[in-house]
N, C-alpha and C. Protein backbone atom coordinates (compact mmCIF):
# COMPACT_ATOMS: atom_id res chain seq x y z
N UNK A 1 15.59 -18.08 -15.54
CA UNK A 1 14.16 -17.81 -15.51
C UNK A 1 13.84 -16.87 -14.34
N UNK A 2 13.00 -15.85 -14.77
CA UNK A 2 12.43 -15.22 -13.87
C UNK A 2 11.07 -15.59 -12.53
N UNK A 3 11.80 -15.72 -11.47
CA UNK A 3 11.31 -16.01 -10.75
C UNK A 3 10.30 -15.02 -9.52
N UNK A 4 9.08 -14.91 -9.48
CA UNK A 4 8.32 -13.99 -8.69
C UNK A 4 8.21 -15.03 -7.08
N UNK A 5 8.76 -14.61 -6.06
CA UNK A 5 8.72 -15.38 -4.61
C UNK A 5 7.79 -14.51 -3.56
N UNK A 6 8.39 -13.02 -3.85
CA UNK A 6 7.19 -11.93 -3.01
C UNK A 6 6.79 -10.79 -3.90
N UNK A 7 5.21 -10.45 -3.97
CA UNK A 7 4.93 -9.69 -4.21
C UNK A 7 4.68 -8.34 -3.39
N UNK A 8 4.74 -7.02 -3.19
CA UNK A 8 4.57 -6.21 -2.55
C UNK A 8 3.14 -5.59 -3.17
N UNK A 9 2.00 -5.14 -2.53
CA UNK A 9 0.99 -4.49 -2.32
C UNK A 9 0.84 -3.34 -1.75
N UNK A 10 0.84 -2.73 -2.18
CA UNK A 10 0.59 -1.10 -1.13
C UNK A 10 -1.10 -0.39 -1.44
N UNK A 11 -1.08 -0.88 -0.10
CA UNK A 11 -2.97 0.04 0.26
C UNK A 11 -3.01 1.14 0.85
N UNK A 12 -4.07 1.77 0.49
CA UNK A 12 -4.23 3.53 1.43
C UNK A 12 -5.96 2.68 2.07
N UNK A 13 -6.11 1.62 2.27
CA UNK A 13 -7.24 1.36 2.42
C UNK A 13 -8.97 2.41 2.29
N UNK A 14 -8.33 2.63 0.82
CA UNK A 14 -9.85 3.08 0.24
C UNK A 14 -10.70 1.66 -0.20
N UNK A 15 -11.60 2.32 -0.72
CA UNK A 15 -12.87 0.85 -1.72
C UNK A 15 -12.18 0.13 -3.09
N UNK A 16 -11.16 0.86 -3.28
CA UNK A 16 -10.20 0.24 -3.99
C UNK A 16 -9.06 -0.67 -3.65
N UNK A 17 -8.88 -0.64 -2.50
CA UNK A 17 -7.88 -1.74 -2.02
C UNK A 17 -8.55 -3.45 -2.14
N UNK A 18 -9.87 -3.43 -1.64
CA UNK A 18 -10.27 -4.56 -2.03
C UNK A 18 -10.09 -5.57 -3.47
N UNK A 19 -10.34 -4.64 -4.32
CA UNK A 19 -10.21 -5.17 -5.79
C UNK A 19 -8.76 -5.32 -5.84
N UNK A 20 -7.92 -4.70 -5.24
CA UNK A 20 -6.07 -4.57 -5.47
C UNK A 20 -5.77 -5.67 -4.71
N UNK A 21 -6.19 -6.00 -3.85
CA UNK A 21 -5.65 -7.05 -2.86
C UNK A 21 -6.22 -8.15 -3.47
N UNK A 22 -7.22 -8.23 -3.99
CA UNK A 22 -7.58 -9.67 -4.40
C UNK A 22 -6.62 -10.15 -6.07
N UNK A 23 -6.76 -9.21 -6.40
CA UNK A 23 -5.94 -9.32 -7.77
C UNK A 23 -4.29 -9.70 -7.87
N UNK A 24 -3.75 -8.97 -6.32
CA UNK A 24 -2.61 -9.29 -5.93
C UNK A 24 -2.41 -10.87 -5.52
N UNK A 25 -3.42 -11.24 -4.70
CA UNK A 25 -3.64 -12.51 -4.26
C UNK A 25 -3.59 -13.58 -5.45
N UNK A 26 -4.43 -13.26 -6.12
CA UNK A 26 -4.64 -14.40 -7.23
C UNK A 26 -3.35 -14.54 -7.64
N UNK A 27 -2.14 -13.37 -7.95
CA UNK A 27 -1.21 -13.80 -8.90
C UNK A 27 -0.43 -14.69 -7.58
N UNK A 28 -0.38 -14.22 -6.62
CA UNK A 28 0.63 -14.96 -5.91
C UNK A 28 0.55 -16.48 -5.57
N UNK A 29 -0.82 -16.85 -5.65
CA UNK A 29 -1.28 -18.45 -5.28
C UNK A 29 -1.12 -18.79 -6.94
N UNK A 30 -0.58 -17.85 -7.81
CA UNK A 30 -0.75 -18.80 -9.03
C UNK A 30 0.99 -19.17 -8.88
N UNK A 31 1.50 -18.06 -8.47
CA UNK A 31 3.33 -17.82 -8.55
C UNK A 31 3.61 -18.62 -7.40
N UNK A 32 2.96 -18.90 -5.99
CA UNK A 32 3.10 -19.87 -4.92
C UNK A 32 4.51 -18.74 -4.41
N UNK A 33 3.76 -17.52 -4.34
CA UNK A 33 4.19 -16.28 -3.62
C UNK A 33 4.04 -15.43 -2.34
N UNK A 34 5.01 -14.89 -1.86
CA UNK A 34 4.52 -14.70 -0.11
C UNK A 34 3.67 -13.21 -1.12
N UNK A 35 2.91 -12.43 0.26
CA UNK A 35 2.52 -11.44 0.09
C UNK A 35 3.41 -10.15 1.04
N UNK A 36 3.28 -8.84 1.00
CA UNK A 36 3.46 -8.03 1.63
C UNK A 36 2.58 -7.08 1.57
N UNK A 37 2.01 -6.47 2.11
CA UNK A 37 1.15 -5.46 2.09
C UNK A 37 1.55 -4.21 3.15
N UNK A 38 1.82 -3.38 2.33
CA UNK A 38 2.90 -1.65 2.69
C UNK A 38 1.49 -1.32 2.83
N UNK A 39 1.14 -0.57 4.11
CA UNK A 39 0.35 1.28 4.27
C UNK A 39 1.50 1.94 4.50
N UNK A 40 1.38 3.63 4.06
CA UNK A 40 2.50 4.27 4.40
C UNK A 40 1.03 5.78 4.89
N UNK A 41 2.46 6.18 6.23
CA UNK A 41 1.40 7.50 6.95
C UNK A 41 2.11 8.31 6.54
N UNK A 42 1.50 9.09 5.93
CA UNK A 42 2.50 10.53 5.37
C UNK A 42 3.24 10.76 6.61
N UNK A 43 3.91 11.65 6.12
CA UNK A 43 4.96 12.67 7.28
C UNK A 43 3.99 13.18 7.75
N UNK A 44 4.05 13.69 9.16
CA UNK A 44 3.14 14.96 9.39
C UNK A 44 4.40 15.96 10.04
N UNK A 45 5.19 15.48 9.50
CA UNK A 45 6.21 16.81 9.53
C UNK A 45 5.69 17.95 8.93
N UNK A 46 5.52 17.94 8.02
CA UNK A 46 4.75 19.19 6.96
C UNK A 46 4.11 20.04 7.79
N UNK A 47 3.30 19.64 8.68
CA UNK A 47 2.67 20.64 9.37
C UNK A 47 3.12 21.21 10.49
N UNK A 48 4.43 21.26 10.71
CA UNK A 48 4.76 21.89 11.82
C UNK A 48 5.16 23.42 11.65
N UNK A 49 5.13 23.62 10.71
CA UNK A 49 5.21 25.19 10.35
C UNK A 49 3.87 25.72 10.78
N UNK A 50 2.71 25.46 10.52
CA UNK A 50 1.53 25.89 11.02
C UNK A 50 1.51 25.87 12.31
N UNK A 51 0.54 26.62 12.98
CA UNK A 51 0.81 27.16 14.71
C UNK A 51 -0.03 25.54 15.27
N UNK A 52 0.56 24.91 14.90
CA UNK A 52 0.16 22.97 15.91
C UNK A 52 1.06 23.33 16.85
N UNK A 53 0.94 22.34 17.89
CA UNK A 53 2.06 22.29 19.20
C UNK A 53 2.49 20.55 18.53
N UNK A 54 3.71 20.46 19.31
CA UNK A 54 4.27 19.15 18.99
C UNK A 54 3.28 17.87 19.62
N UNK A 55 2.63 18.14 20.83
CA UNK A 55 1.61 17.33 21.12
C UNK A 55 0.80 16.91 20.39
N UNK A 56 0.18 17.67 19.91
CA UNK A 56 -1.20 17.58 19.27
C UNK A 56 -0.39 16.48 17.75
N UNK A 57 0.52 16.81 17.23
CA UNK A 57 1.28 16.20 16.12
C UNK A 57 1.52 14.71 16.66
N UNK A 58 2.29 14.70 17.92
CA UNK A 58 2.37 13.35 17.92
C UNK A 58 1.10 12.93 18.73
N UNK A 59 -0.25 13.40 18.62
CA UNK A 59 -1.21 12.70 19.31
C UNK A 59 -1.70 12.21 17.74
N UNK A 60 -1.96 12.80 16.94
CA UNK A 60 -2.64 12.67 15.10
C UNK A 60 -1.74 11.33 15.20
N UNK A 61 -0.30 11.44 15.09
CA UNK A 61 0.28 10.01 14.51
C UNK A 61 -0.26 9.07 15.23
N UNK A 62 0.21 9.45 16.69
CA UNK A 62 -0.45 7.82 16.98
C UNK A 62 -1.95 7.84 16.91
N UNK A 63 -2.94 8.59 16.66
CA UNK A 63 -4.51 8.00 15.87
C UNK A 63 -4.36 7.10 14.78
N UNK A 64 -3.34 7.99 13.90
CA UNK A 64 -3.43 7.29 12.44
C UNK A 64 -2.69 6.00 12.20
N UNK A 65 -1.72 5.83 13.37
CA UNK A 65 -1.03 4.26 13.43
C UNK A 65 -2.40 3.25 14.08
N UNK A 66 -2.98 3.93 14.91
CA UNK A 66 -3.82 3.28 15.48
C UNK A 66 -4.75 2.66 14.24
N UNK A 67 -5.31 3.56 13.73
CA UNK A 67 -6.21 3.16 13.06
C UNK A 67 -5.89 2.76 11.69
N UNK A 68 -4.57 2.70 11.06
CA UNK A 68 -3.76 1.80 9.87
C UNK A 68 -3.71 0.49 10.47
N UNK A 69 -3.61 0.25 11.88
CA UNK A 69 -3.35 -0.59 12.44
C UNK A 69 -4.60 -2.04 12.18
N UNK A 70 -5.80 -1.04 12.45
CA UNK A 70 -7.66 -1.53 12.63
C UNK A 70 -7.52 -1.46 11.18
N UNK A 71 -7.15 -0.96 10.11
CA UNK A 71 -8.46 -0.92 8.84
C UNK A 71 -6.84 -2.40 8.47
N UNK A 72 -5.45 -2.44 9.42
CA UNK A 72 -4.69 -3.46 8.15
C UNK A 72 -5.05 -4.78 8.92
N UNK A 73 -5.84 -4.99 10.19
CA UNK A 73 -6.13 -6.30 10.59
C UNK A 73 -7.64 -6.65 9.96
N UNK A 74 -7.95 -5.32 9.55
CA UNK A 74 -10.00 -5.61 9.05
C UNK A 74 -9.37 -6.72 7.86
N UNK A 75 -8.21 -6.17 7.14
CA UNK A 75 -7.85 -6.24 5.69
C UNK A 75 -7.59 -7.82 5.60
N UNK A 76 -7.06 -8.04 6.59
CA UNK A 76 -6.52 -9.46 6.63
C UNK A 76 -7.51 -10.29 6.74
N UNK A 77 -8.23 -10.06 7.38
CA UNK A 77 -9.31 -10.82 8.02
C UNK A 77 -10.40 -11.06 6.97
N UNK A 78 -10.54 -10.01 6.42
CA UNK A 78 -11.23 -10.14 5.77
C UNK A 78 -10.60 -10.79 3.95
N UNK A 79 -9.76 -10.49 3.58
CA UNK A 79 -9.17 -11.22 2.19
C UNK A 79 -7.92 -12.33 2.26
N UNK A 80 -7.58 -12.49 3.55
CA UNK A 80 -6.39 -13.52 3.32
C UNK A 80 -6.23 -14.22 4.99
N UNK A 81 -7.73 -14.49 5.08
CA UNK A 81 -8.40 -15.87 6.02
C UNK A 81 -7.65 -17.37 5.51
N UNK A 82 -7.63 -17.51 4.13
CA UNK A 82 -7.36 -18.64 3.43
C UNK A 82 -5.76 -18.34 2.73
N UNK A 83 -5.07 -17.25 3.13
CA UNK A 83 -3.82 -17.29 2.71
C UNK A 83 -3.09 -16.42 3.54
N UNK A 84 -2.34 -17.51 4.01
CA UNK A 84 -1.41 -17.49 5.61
C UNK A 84 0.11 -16.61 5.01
N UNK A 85 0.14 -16.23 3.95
CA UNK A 85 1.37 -16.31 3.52
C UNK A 85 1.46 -14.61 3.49
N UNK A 86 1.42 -13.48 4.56
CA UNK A 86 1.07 -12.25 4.67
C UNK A 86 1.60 -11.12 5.34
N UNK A 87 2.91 -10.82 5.29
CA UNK A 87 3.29 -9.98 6.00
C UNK A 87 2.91 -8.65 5.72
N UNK A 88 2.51 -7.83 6.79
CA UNK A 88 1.71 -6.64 6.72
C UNK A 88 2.46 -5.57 7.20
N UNK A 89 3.25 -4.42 6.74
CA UNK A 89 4.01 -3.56 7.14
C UNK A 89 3.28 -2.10 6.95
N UNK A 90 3.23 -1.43 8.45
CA UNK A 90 3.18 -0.46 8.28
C UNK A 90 4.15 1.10 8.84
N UNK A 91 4.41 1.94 7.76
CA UNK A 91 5.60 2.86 8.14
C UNK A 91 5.03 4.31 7.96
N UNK A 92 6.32 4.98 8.47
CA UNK A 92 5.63 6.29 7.95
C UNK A 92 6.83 6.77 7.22
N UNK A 93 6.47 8.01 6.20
CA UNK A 93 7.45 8.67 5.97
C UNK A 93 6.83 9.37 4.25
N UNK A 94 7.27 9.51 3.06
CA UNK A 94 7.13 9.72 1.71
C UNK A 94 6.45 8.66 1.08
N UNK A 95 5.02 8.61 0.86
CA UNK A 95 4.59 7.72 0.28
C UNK A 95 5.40 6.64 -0.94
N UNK A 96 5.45 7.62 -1.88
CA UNK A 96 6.16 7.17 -3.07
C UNK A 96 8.23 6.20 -2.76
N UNK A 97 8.92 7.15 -1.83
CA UNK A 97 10.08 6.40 -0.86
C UNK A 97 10.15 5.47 -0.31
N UNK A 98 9.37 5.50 0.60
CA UNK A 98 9.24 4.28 1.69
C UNK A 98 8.17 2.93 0.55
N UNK A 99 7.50 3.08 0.33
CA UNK A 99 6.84 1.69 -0.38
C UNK A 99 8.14 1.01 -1.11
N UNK A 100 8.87 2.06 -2.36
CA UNK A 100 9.67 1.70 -2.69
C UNK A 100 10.93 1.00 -1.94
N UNK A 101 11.27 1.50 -1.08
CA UNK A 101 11.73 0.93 0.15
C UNK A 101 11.55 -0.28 0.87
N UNK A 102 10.74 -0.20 1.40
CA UNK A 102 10.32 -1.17 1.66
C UNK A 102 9.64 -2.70 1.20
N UNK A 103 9.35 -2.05 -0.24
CA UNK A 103 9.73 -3.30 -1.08
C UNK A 103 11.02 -4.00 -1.69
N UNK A 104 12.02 -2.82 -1.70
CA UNK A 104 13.36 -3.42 -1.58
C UNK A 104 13.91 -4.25 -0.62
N UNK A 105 13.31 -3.90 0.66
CA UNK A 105 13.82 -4.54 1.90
C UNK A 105 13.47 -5.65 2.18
N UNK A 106 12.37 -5.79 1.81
CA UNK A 106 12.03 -7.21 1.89
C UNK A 106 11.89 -8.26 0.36
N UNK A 107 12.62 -7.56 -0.51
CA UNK A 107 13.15 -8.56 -1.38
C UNK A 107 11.52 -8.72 -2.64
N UNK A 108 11.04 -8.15 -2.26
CA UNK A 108 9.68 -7.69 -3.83
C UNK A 108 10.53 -7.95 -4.95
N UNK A 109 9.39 -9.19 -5.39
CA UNK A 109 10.37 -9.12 -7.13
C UNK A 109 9.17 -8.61 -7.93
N UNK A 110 7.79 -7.70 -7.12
CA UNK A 110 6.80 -7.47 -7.95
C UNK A 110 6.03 -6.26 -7.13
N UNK A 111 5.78 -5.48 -7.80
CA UNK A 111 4.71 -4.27 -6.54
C UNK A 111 3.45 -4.37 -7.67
N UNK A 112 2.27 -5.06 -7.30
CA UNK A 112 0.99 -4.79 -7.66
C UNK A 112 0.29 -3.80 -6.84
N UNK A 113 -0.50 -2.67 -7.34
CA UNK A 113 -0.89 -1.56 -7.11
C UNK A 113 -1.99 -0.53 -7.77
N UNK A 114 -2.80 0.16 -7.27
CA UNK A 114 -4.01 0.23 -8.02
C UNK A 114 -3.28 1.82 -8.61
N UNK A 115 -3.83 2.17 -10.33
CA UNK A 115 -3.42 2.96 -10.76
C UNK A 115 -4.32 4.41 -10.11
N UNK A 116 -5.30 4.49 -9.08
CA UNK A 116 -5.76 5.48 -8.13
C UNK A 116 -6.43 4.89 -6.80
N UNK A 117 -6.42 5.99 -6.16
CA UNK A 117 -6.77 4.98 -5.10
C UNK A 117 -8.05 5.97 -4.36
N UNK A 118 -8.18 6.49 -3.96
CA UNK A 118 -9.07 7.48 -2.95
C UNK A 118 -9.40 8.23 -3.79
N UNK A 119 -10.50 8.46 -4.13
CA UNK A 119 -11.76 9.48 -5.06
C UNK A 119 -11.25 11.31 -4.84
N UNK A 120 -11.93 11.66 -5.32
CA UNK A 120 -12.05 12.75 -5.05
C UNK A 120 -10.69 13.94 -5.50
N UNK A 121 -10.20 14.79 -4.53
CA UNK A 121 -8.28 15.24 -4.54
C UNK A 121 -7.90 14.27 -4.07
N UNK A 122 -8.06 13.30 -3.47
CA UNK A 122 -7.36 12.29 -3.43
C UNK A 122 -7.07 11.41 -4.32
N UNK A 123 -7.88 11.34 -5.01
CA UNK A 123 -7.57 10.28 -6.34
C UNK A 123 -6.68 11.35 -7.24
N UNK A 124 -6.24 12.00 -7.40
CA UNK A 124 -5.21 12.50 -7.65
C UNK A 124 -3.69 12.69 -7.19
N UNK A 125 -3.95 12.53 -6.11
CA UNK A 125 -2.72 12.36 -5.30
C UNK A 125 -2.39 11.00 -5.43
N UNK A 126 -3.86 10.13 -5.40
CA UNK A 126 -2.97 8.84 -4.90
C UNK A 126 -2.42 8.24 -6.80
N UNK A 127 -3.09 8.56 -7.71
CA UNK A 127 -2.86 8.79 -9.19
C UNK A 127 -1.12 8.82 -9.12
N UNK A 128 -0.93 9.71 -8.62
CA UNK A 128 0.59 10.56 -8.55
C UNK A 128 1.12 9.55 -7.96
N UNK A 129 1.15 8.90 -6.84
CA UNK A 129 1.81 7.73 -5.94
C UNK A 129 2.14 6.73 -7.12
N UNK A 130 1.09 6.13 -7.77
CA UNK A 130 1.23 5.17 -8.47
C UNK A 130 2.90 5.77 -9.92
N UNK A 131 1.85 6.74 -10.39
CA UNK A 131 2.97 7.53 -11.35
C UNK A 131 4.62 7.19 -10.82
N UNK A 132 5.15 8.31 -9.33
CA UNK A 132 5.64 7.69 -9.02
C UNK A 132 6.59 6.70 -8.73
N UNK A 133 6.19 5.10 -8.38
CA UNK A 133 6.42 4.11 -7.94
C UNK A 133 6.83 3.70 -9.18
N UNK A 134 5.82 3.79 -10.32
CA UNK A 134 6.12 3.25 -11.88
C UNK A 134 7.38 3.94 -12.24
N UNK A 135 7.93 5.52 -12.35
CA UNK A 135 8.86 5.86 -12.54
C UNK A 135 10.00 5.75 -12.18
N UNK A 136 9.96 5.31 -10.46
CA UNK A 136 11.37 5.12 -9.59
C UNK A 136 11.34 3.88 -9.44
N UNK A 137 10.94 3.02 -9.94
CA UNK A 137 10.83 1.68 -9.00
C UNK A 137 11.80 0.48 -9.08
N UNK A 138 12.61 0.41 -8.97
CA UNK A 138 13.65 -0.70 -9.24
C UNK A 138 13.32 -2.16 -9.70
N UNK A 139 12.11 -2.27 -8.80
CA UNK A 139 11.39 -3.25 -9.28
C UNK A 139 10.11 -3.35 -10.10
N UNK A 140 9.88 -4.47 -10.97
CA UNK A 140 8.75 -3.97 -11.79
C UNK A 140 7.26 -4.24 -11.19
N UNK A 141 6.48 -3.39 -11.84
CA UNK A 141 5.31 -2.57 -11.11
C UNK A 141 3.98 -3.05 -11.87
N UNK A 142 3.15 -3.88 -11.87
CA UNK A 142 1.51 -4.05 -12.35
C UNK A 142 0.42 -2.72 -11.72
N UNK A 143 -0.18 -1.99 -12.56
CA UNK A 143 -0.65 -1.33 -12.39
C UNK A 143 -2.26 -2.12 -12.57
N UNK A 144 -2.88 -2.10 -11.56
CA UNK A 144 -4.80 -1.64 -11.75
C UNK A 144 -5.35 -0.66 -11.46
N UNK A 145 -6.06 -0.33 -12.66
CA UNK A 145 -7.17 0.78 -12.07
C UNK A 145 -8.74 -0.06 -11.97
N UNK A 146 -8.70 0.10 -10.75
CA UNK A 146 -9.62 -0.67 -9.95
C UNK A 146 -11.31 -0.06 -10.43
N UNK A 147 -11.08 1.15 -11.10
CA UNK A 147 -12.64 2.12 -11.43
C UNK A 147 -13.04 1.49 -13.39
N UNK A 148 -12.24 0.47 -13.82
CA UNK A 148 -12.21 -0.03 -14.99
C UNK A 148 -12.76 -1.49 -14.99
N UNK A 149 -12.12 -2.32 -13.97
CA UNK A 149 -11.54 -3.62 -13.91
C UNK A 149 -13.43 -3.94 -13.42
N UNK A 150 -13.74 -4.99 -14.37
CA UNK A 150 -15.16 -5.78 -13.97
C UNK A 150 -14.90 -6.94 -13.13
N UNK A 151 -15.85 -6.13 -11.66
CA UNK A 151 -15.82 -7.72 -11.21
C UNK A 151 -16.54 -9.09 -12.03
N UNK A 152 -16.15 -10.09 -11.51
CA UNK A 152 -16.59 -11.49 -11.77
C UNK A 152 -17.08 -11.66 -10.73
């Protein structure tokens, strides 16, 4: 029998992570499942071809760890007060790589995940993440699209 013990979650903490995280939650208190919850910071390798200095590059990362840091303790605090069961990882590197990754590493027998995530060109990109994760993923993948799904 197939057994689900951790689920993996991956947020870009848009207005869509809320609906993803709760949906993730429910299955795991039904499965009596740990959680994980992946942010991933892009590379900002990419931009070092443009005239940046290496300072200014590693001053952006550590903002954006900083503040993955603030929106992944808001996250907790705010949806899993009542479920202790939460490890929260955050990395940097290839969105679509590292989640995958890192749900390997810590043993994911499930990645729940919203099928877009951030509006706009971003909801295209993050569209593509999901794509993706569904295509490479070793492990199997629940997709929500969070712009469908009626709350209750």
């Amino acid at each position: 029998m197939i057994e689900i013990k951790t689920i993996a979650i991956p947020v870009d903490f848009s207005e869509a992570t809320s609906i993803i995280v709760e949906w993730g939650k429910v299955l795991a208190k039904k499965l009596g499942a740990q959680i994980i919850l992946i942010h991933v910071i892009e590379e900002i390798s990419t931009f070092e071809d443009m005239s940046i200095n290496a300072k200014t590059l590693q001053e952006l990362e550590k903002t954006l760890f900083e503040g993955a840091r603030e929106y992944m303790q808001s996250l907790l605090n705010k949806h899993f007060s009542d479920f202790p069961n939460v490890k929260p990882i955050i990395v940097k590197g290839k969105i679509v790589e590292k989640i995958i990754e890192v749900a390997k590493e810590n043993k994911a027998d499930l990645i729940v995940m919203g099928t877009h995530g951030k509006k706009g060109l971003d909801k295209i990109i993050f569209g593509s993440v999901a794509e993706g994760i569904v295509k490479y993923s070793p492990i199997p993948v629940v997709t929500i699209n969070p712009y469908r799904i009626k709350e209750k």
